[in-house]
C-alpha atoms as a PDB file:
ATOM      1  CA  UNK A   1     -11.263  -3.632  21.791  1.00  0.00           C
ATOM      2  CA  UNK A   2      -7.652  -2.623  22.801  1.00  0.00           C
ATOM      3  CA  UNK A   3      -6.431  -3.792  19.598  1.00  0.00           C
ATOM      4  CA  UNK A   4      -8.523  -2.057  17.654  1.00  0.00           C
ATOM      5  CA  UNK A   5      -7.929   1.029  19.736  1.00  0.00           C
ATOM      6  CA  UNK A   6      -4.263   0.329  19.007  1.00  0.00           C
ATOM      7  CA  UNK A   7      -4.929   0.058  15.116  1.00  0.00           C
ATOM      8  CA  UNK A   8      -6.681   3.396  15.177  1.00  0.00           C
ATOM      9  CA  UNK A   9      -4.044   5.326  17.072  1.00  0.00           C
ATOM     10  CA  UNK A  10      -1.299   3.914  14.708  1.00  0.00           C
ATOM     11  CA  UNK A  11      -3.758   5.006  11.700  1.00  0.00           C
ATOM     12  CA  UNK A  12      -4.274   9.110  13.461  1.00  0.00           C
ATOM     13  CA  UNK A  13      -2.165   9.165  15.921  1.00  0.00           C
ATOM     14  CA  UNK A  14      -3.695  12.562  17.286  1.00  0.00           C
ATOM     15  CA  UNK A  15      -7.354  11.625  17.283  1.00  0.00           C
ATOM     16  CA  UNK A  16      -9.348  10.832  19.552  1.00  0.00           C
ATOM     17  CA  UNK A  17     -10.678   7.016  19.359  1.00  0.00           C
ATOM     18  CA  UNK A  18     -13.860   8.098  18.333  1.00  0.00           C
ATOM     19  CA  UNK A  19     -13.020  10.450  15.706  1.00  0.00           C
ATOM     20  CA  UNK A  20     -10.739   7.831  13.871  1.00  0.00           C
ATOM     21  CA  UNK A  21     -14.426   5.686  13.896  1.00  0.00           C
ATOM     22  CA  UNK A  22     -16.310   8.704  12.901  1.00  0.00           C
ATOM     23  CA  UNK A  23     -13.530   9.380  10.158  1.00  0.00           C
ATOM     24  CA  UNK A  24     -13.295   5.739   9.198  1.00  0.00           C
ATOM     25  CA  UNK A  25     -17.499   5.362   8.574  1.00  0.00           C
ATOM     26  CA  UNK A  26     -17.131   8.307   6.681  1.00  0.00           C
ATOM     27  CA  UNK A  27     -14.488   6.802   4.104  1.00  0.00           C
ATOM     28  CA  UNK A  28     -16.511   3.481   4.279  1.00  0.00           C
ATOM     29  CA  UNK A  29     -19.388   5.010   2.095  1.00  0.00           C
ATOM     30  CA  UNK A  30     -17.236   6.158  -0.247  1.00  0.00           C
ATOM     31  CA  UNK A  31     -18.504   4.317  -3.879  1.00  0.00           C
ATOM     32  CA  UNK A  32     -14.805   3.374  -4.095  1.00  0.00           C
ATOM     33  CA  UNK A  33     -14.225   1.765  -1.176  1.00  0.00           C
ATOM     34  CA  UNK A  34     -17.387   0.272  -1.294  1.00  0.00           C
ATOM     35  CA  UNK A  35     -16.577  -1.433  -4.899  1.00  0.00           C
ATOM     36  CA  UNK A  36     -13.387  -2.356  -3.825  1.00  0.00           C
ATOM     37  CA  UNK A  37     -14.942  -4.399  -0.895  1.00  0.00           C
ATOM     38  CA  UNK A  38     -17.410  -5.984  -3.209  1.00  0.00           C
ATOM     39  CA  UNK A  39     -14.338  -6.962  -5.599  1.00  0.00           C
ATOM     40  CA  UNK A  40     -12.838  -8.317  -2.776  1.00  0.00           C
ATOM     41  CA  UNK A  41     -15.290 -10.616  -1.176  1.00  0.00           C
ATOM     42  CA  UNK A  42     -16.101 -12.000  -4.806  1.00  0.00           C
ATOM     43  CA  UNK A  43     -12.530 -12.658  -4.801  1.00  0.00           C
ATOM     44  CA  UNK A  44     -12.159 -10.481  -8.482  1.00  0.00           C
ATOM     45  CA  UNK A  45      -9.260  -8.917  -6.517  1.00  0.00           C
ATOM     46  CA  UNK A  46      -6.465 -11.170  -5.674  1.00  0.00           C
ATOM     47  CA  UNK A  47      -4.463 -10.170  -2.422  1.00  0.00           C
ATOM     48  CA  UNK A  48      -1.002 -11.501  -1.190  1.00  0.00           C
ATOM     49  CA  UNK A  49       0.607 -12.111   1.748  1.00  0.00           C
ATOM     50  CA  UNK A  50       1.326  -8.666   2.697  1.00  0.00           C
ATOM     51  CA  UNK A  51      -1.731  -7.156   1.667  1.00  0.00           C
ATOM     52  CA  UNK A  52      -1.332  -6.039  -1.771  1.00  0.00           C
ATOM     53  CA  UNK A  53      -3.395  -6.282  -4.554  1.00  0.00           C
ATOM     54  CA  UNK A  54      -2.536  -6.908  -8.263  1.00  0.00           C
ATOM     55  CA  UNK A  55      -2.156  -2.929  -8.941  1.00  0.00           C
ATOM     56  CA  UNK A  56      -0.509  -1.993  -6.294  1.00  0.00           C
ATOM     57  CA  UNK A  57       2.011  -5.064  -6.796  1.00  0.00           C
ATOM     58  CA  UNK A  58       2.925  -3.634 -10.400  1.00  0.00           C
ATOM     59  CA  UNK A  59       3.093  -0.155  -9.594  1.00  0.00           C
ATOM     60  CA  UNK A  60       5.636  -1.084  -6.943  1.00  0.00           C
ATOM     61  CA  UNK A  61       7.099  -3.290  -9.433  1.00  0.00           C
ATOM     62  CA  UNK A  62       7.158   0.267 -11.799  1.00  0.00           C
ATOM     63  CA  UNK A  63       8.746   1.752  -9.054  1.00  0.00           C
ATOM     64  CA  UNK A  64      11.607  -0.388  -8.502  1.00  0.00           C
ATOM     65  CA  UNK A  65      12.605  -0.681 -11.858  1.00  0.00           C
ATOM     66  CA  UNK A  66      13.040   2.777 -11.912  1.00  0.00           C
ATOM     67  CA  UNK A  67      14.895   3.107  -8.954  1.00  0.00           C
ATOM     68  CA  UNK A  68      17.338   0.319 -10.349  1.00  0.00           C
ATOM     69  CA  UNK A  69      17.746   2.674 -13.555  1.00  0.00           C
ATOM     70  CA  UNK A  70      18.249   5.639 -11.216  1.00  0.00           C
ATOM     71  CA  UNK A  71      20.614   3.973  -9.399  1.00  0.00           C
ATOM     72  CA  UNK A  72      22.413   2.890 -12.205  1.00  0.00           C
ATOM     73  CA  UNK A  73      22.540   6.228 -14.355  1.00  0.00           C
ATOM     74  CA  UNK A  74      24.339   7.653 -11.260  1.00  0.00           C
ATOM     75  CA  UNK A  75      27.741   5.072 -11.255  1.00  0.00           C
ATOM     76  CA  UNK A  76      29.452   4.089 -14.095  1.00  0.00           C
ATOM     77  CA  UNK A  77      29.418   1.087 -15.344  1.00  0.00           C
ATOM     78  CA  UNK A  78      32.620  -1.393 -13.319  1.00  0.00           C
ATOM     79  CA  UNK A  79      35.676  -1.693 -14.920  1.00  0.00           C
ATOM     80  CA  UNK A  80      36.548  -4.574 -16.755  1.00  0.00           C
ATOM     81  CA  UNK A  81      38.980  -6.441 -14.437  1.00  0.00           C
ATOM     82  CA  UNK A  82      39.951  -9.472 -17.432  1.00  0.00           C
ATOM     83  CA  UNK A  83      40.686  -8.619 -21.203  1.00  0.00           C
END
């Protein structure tokens, strides 16, 4: 039970233990949540290591591409050192 209290004041830090439950059943009936959970015990969603699942892994993909080209479009390209 500690851990789980733990988990829930790392998730709302300013609730209440209860209220984070209360909060968390509430999300739980969601038709989202609920498909995602069916998804994911049918094993149509695959999950790695850290969590993530397939969409999540590209959009983060997405998003560090684009922080490469951002990156990039700030600093010139280096100087060629040999001719």
């Amino acid at each position: 039970m500690g851990r789980m209290e733990h988990w829930a004041h790392r998730l709302y830090p300013k609730l209440p233990f209860d209220d984070v439950m209360d909060r968390i059943a509430q999300l739980g009936k969601k038709m989202a949540v609920s498909t995602y959970v069916k998804k994911l015990r049918l094993g149509m969603v695959a999950v790695d290591p850290q969590g993530r699942g397939e969409d999540e892994k590209e959009n983060q993909e997405e998003e560090e591409d684009n922080a490469v080209r951002s990156v990039r479009s700030h600093f010139p390209p280096p100087a060629r050192l040999f001719f």
